[in-house]
PDB file of N, CA and C in Angstrom:
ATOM      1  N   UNK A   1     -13.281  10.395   2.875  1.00  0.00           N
ATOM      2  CA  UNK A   1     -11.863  10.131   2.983  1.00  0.00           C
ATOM      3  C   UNK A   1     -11.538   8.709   2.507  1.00  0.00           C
ATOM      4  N   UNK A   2     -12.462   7.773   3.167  1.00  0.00           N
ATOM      5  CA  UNK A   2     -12.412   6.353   2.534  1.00  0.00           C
ATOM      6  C   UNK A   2     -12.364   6.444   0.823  1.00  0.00           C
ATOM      7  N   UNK A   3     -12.925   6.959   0.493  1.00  0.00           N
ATOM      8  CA  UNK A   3     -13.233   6.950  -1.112  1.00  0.00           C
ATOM      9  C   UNK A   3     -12.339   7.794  -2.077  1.00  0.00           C
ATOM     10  N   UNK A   4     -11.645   8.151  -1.469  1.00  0.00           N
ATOM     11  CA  UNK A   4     -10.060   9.011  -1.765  1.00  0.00           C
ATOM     12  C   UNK A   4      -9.289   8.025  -1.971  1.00  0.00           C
ATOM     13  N   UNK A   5      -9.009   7.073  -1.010  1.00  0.00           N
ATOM     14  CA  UNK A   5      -7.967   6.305  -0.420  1.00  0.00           C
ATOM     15  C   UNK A   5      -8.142   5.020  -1.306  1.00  0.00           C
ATOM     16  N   UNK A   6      -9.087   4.699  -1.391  1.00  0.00           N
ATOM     17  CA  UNK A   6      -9.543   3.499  -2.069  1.00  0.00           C
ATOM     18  C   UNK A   6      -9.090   4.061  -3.887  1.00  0.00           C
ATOM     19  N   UNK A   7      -9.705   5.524  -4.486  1.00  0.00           N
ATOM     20  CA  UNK A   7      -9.532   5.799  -5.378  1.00  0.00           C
ATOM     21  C   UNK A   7      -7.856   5.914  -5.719  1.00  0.00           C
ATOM     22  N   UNK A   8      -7.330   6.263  -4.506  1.00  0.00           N
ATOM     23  CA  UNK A   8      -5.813   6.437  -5.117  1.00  0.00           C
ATOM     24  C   UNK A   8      -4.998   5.202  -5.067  1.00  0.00           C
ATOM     25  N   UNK A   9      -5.328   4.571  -4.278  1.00  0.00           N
ATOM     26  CA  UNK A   9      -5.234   2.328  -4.295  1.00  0.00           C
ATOM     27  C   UNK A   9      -5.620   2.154  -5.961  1.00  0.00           C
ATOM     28  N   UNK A  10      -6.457   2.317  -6.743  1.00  0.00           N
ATOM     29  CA  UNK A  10      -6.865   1.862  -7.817  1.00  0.00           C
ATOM     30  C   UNK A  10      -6.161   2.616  -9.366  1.00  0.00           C
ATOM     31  N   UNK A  11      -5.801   3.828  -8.290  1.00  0.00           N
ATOM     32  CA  UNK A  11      -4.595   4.686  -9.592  1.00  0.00           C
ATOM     33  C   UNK A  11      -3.439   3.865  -9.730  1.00  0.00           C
ATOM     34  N   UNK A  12      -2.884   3.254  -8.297  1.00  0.00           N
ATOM     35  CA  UNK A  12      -1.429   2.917  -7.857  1.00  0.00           C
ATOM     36  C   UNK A  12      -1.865   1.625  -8.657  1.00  0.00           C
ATOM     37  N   UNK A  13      -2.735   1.066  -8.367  1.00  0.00           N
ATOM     38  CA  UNK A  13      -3.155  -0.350  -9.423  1.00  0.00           C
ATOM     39  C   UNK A  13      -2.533  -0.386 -10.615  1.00  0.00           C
ATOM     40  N   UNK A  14      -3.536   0.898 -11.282  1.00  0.00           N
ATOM     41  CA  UNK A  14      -3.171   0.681 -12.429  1.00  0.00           C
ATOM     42  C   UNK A  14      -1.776   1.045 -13.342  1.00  0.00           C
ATOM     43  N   UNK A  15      -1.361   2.058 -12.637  1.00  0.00           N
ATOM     44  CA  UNK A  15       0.288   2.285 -13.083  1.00  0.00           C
ATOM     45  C   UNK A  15       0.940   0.619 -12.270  1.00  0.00           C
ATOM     46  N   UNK A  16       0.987   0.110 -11.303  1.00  0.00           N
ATOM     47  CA  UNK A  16       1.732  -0.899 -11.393  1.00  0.00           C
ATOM     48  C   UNK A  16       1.502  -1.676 -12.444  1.00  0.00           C
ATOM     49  N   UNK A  17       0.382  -2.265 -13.041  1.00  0.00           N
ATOM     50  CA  UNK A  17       0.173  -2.895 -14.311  1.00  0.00           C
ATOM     51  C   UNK A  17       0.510  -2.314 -15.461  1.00  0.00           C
ATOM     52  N   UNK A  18       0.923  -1.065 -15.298  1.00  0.00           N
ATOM     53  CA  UNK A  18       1.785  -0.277 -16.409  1.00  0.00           C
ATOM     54  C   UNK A  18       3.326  -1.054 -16.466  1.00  0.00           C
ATOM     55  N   UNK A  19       3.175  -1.375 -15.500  1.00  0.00           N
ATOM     56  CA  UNK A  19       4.940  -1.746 -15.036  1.00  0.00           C
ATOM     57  C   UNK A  19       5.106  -3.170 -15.602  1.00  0.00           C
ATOM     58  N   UNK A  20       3.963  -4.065 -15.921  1.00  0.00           N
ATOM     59  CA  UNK A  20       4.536  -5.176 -15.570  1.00  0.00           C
ATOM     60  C   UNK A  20       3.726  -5.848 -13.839  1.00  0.00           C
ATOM     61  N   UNK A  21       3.370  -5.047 -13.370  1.00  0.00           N
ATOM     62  CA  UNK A  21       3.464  -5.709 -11.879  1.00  0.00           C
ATOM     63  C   UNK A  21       1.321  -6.094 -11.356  1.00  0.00           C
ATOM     64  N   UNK A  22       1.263  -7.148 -11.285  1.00  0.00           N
ATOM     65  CA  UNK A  22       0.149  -7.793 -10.966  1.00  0.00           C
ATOM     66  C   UNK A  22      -0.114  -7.313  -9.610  1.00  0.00           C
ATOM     67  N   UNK A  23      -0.986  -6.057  -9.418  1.00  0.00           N
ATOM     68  CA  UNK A  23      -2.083  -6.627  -7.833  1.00  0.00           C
ATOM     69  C   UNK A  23      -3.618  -6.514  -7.736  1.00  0.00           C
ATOM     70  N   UNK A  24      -3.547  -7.206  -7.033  1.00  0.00           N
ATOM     71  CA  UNK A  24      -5.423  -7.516  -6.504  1.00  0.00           C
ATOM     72  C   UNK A  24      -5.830  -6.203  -6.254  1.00  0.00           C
ATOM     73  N   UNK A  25      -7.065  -6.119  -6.900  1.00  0.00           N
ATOM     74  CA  UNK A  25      -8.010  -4.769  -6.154  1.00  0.00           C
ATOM     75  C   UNK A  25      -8.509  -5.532  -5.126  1.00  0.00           C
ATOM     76  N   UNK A  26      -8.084  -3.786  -4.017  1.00  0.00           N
ATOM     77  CA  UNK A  26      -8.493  -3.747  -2.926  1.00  0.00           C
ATOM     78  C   UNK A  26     -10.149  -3.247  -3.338  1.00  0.00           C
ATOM     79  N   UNK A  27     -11.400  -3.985  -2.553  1.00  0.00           N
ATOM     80  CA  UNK A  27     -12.272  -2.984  -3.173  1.00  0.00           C
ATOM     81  C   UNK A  27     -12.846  -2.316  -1.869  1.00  0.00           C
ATOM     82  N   UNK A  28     -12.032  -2.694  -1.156  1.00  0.00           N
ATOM     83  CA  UNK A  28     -12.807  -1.606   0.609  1.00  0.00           C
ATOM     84  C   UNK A  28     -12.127  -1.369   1.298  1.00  0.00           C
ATOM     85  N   UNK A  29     -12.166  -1.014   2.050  1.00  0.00           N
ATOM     86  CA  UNK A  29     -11.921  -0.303   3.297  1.00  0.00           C
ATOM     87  C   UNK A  29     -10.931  -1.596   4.880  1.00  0.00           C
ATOM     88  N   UNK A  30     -12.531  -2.769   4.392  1.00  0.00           N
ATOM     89  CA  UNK A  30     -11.931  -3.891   5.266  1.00  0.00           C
ATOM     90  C   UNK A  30     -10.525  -4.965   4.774  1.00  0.00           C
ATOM     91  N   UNK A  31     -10.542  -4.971   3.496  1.00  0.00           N
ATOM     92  CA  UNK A  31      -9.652  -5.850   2.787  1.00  0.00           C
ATOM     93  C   UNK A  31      -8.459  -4.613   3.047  1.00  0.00           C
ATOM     94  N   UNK A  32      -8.573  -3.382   2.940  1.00  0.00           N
ATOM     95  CA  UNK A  32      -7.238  -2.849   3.109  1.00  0.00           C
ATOM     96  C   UNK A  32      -6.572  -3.150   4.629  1.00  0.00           C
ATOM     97  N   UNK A  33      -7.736  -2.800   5.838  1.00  0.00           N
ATOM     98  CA  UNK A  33      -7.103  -3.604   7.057  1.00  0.00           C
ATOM     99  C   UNK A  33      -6.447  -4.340   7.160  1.00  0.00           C
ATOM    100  N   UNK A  34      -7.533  -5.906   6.810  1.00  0.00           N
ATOM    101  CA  UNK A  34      -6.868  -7.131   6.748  1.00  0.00           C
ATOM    102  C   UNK A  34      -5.252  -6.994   6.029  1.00  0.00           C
ATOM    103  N   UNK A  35      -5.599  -6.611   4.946  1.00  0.00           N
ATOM    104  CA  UNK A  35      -3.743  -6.199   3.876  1.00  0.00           C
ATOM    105  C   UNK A  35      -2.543  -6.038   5.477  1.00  0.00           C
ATOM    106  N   UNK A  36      -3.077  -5.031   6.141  1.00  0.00           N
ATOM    107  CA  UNK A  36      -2.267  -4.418   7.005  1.00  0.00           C
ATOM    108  C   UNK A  36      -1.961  -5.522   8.389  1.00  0.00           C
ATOM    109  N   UNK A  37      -3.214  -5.885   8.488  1.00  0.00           N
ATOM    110  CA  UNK A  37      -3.007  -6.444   9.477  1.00  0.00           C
ATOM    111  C   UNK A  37      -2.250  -8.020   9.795  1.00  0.00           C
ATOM    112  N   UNK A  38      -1.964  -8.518   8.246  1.00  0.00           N
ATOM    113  CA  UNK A  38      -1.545  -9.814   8.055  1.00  0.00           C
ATOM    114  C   UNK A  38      -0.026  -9.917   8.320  1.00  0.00           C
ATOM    115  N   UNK A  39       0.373 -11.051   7.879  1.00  0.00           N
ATOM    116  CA  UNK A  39       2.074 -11.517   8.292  1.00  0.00           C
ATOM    117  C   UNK A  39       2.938 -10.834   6.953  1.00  0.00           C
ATOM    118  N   UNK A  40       2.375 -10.927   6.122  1.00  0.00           N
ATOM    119  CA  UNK A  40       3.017 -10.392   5.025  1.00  0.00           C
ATOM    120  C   UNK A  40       2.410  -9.479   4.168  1.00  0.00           C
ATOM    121  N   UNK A  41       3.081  -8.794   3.228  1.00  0.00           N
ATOM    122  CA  UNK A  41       2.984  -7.473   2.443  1.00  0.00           C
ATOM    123  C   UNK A  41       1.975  -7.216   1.436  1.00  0.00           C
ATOM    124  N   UNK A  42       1.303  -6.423   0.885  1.00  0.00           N
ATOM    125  CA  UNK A  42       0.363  -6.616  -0.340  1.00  0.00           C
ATOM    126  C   UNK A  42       1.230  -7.200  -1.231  1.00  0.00           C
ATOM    127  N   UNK A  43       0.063  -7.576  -2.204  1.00  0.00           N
ATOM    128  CA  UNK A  43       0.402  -8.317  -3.181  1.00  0.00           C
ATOM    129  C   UNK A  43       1.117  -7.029  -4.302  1.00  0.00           C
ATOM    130  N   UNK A  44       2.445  -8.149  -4.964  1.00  0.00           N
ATOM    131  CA  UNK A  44       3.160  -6.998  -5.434  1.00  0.00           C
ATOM    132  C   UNK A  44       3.854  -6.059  -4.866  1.00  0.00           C
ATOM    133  N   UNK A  45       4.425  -5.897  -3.515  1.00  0.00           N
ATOM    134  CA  UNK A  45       5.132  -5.132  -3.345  1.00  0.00           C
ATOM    135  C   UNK A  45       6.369  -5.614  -2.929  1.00  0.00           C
ATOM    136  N   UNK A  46       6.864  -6.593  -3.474  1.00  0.00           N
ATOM    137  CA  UNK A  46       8.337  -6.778  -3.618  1.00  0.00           C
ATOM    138  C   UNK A  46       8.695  -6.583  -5.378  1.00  0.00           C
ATOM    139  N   UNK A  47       7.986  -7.147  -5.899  1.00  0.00           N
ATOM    140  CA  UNK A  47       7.911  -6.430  -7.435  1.00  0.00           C
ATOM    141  C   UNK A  47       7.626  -5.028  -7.640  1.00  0.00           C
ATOM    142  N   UNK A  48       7.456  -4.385  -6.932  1.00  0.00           N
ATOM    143  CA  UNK A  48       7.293  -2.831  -6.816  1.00  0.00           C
ATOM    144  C   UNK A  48       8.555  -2.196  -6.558  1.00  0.00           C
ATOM    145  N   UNK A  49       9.071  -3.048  -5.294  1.00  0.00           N
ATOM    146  CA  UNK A  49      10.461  -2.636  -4.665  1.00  0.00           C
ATOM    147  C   UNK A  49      11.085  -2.730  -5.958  1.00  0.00           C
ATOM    148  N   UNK A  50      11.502  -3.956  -6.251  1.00  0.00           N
ATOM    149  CA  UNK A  50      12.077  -3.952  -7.384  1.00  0.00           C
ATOM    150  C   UNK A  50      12.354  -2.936  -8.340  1.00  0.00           C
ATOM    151  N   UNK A  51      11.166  -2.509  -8.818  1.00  0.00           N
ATOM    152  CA  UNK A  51      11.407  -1.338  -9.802  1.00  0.00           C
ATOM    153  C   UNK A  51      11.256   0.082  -9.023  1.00  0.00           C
ATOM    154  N   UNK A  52      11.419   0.172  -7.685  1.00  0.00           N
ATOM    155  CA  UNK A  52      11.995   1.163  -7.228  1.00  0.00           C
ATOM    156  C   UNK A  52      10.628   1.947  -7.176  1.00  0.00           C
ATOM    157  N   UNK A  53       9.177   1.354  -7.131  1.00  0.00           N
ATOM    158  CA  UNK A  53       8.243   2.048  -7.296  1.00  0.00           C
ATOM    159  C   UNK A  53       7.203   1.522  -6.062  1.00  0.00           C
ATOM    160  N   UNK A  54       8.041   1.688  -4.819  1.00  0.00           N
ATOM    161  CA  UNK A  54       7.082   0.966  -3.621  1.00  0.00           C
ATOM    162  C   UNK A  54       5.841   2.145  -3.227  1.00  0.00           C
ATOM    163  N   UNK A  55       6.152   3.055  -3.958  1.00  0.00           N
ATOM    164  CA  UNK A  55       5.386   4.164  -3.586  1.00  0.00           C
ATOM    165  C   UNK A  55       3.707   4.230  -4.049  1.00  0.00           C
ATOM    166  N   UNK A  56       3.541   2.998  -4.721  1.00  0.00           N
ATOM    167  CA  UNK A  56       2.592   2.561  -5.303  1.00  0.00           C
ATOM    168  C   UNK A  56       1.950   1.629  -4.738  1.00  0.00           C
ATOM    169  N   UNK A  57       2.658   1.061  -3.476  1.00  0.00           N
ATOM    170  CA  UNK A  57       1.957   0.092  -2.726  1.00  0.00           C
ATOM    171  C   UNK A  57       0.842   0.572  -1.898  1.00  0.00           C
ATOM    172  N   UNK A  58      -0.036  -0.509  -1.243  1.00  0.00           N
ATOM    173  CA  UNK A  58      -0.784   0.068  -0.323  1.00  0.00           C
ATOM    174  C   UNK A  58      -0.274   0.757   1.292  1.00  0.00           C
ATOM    175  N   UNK A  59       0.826  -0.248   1.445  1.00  0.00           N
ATOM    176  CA  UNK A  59       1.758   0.256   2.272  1.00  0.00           C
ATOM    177  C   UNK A  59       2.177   1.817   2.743  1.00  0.00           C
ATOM    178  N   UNK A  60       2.338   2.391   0.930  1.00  0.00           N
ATOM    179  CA  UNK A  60       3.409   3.371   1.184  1.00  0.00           C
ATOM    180  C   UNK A  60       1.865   4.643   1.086  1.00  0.00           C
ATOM    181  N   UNK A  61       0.673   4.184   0.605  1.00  0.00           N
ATOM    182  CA  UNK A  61      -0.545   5.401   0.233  1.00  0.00           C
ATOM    183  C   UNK A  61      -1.317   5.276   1.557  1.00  0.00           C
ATOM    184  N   UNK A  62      -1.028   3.821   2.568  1.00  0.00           N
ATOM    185  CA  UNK A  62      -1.535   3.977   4.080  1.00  0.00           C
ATOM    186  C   UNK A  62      -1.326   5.150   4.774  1.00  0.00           C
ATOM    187  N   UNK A  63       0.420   5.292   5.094  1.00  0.00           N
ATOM    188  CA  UNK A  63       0.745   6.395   5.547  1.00  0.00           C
ATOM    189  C   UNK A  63       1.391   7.693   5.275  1.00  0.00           C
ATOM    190  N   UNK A  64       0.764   7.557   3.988  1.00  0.00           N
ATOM    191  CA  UNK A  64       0.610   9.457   3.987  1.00  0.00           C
ATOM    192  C   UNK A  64      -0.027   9.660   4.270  1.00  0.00           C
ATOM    193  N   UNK A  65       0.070  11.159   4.806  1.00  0.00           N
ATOM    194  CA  UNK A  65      -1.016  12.409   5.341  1.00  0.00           C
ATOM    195  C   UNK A  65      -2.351  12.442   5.272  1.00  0.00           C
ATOM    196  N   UNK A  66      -2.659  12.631   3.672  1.00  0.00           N
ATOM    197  CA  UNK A  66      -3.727  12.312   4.152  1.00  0.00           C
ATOM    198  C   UNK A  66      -4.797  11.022   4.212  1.00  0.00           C
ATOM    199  N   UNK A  67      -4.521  10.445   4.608  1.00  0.00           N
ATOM    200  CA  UNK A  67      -5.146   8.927   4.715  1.00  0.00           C
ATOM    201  C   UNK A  67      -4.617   8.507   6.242  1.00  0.00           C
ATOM    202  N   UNK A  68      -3.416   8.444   6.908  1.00  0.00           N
ATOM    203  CA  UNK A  68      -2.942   8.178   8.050  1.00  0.00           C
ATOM    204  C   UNK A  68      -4.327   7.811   9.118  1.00  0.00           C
ATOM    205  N   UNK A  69      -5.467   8.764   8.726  1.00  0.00           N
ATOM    206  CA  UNK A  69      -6.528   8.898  10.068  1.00  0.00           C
ATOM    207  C   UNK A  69      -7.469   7.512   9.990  1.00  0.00           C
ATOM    208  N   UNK A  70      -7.296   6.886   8.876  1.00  0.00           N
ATOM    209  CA  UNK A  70      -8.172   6.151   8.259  1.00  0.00           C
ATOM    210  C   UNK A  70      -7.784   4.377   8.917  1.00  0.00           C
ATOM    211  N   UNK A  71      -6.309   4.442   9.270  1.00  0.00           N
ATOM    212  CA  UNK A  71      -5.686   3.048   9.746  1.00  0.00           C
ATOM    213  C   UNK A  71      -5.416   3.478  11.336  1.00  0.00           C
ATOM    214  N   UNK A  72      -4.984   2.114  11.977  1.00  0.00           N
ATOM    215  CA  UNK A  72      -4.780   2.346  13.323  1.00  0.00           C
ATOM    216  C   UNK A  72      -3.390   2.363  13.389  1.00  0.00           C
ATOM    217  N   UNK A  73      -2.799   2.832  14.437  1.00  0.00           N
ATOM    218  CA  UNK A  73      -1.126   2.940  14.891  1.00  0.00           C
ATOM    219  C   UNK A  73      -0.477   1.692  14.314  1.00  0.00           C
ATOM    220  N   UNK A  74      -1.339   0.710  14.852  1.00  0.00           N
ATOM    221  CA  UNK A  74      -0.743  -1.132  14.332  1.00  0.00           C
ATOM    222  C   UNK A  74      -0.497  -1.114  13.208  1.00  0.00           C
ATOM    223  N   UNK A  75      -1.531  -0.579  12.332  1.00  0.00           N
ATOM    224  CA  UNK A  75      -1.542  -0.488  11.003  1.00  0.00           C
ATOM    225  C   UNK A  75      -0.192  -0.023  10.308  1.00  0.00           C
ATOM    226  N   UNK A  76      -0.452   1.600  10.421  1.00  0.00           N
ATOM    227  CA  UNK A  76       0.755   2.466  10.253  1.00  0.00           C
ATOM    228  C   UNK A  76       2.011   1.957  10.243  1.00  0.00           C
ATOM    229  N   UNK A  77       1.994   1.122  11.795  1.00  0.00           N
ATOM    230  CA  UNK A  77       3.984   0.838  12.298  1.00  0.00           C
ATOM    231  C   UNK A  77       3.802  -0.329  11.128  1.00  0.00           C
ATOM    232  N   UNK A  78       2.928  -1.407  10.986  1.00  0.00           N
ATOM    233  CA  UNK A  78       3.259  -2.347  10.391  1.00  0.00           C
ATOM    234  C   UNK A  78       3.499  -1.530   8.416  1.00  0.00           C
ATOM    235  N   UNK A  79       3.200  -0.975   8.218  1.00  0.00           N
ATOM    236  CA  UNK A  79       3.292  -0.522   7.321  1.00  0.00           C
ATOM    237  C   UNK A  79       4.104   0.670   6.769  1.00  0.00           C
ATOM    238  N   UNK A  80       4.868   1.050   7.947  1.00  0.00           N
ATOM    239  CA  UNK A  80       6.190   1.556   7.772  1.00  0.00           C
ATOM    240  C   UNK A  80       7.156   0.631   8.138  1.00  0.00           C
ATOM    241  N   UNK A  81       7.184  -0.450   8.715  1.00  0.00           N
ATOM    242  CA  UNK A  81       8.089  -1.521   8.616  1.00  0.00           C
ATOM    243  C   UNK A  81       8.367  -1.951   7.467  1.00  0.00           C
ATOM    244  N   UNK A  82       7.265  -2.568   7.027  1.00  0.00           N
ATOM    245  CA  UNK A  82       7.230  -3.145   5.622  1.00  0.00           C
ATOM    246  C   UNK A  82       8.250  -2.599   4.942  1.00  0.00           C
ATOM    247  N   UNK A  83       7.874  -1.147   4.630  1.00  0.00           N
ATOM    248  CA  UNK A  83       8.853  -0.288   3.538  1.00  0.00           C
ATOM    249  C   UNK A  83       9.819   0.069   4.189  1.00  0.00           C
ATOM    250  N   UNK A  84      10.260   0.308   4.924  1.00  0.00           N
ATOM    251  CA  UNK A  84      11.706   0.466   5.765  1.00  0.00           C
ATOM    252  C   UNK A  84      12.176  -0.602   5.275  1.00  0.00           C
ATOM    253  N   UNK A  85      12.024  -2.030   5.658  1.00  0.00           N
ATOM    254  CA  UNK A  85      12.597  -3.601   5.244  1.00  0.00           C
ATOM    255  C   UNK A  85      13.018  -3.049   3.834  1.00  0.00           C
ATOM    256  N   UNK A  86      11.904  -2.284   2.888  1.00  0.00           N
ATOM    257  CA  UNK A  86      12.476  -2.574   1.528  1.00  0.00           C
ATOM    258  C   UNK A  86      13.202  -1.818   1.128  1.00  0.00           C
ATOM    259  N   UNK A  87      13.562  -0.609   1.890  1.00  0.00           N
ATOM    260  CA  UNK A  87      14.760   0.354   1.799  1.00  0.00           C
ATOM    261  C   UNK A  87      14.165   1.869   1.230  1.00  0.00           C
ATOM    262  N   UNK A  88      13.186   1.849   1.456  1.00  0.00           N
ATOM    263  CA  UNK A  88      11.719   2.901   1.019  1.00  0.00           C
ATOM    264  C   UNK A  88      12.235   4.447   1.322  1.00  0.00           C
ATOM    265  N   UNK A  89      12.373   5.167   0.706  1.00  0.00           N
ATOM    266  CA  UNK A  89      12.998   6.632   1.171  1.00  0.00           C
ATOM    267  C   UNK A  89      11.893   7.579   1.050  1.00  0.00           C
ATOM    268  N   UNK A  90      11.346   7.728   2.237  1.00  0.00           N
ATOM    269  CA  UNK A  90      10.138   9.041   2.533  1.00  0.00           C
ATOM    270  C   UNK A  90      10.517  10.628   2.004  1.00  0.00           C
TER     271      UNK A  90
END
């Protein structure tokens, strides 16, 4: 499941650099935590908002379905906050 999640982080990568939009590979499991667990948003996802493509963040591939099992509740809320703030339509 980890290796799903990580693989579809590195799709969303690379279409954001389709865009124009710079982010760091995540390359694990722990750096995606930390992502979640910090004061502020992955890298690139206000330039994402921007082009209306937050769906590409790590944020928005945390909590879908199938990956949800993989983060903790903290995780999740903080990461539906995030995209709520940016006006994110599920």
């Amino acid at each position: 499941m980890e290796e799903k999640f990580l693989e579809a982080l590195a799709a969303a990568r690379s279409a954001a650099e389709k865009l124009g939009v710079r982010i760091r590979p995540v390359q694990d499991m722990a750096a995606a935590h930390r992502c979640l667990s910090g004061h502020r948003e992955s890298d690139g996802f206000w330039s994402l908002a921007d082009k209306k493509r937050l769906d590409l963040t790590l944020e928005a591939l945390s909590v879908k379905k199938q990956h949800t099992a993989l983060f903790t509740d903290e995780e999740a809320n903080t990461a539906l906050e995030r995209l709520m703030s940016a006006g994110y339509r599920f």
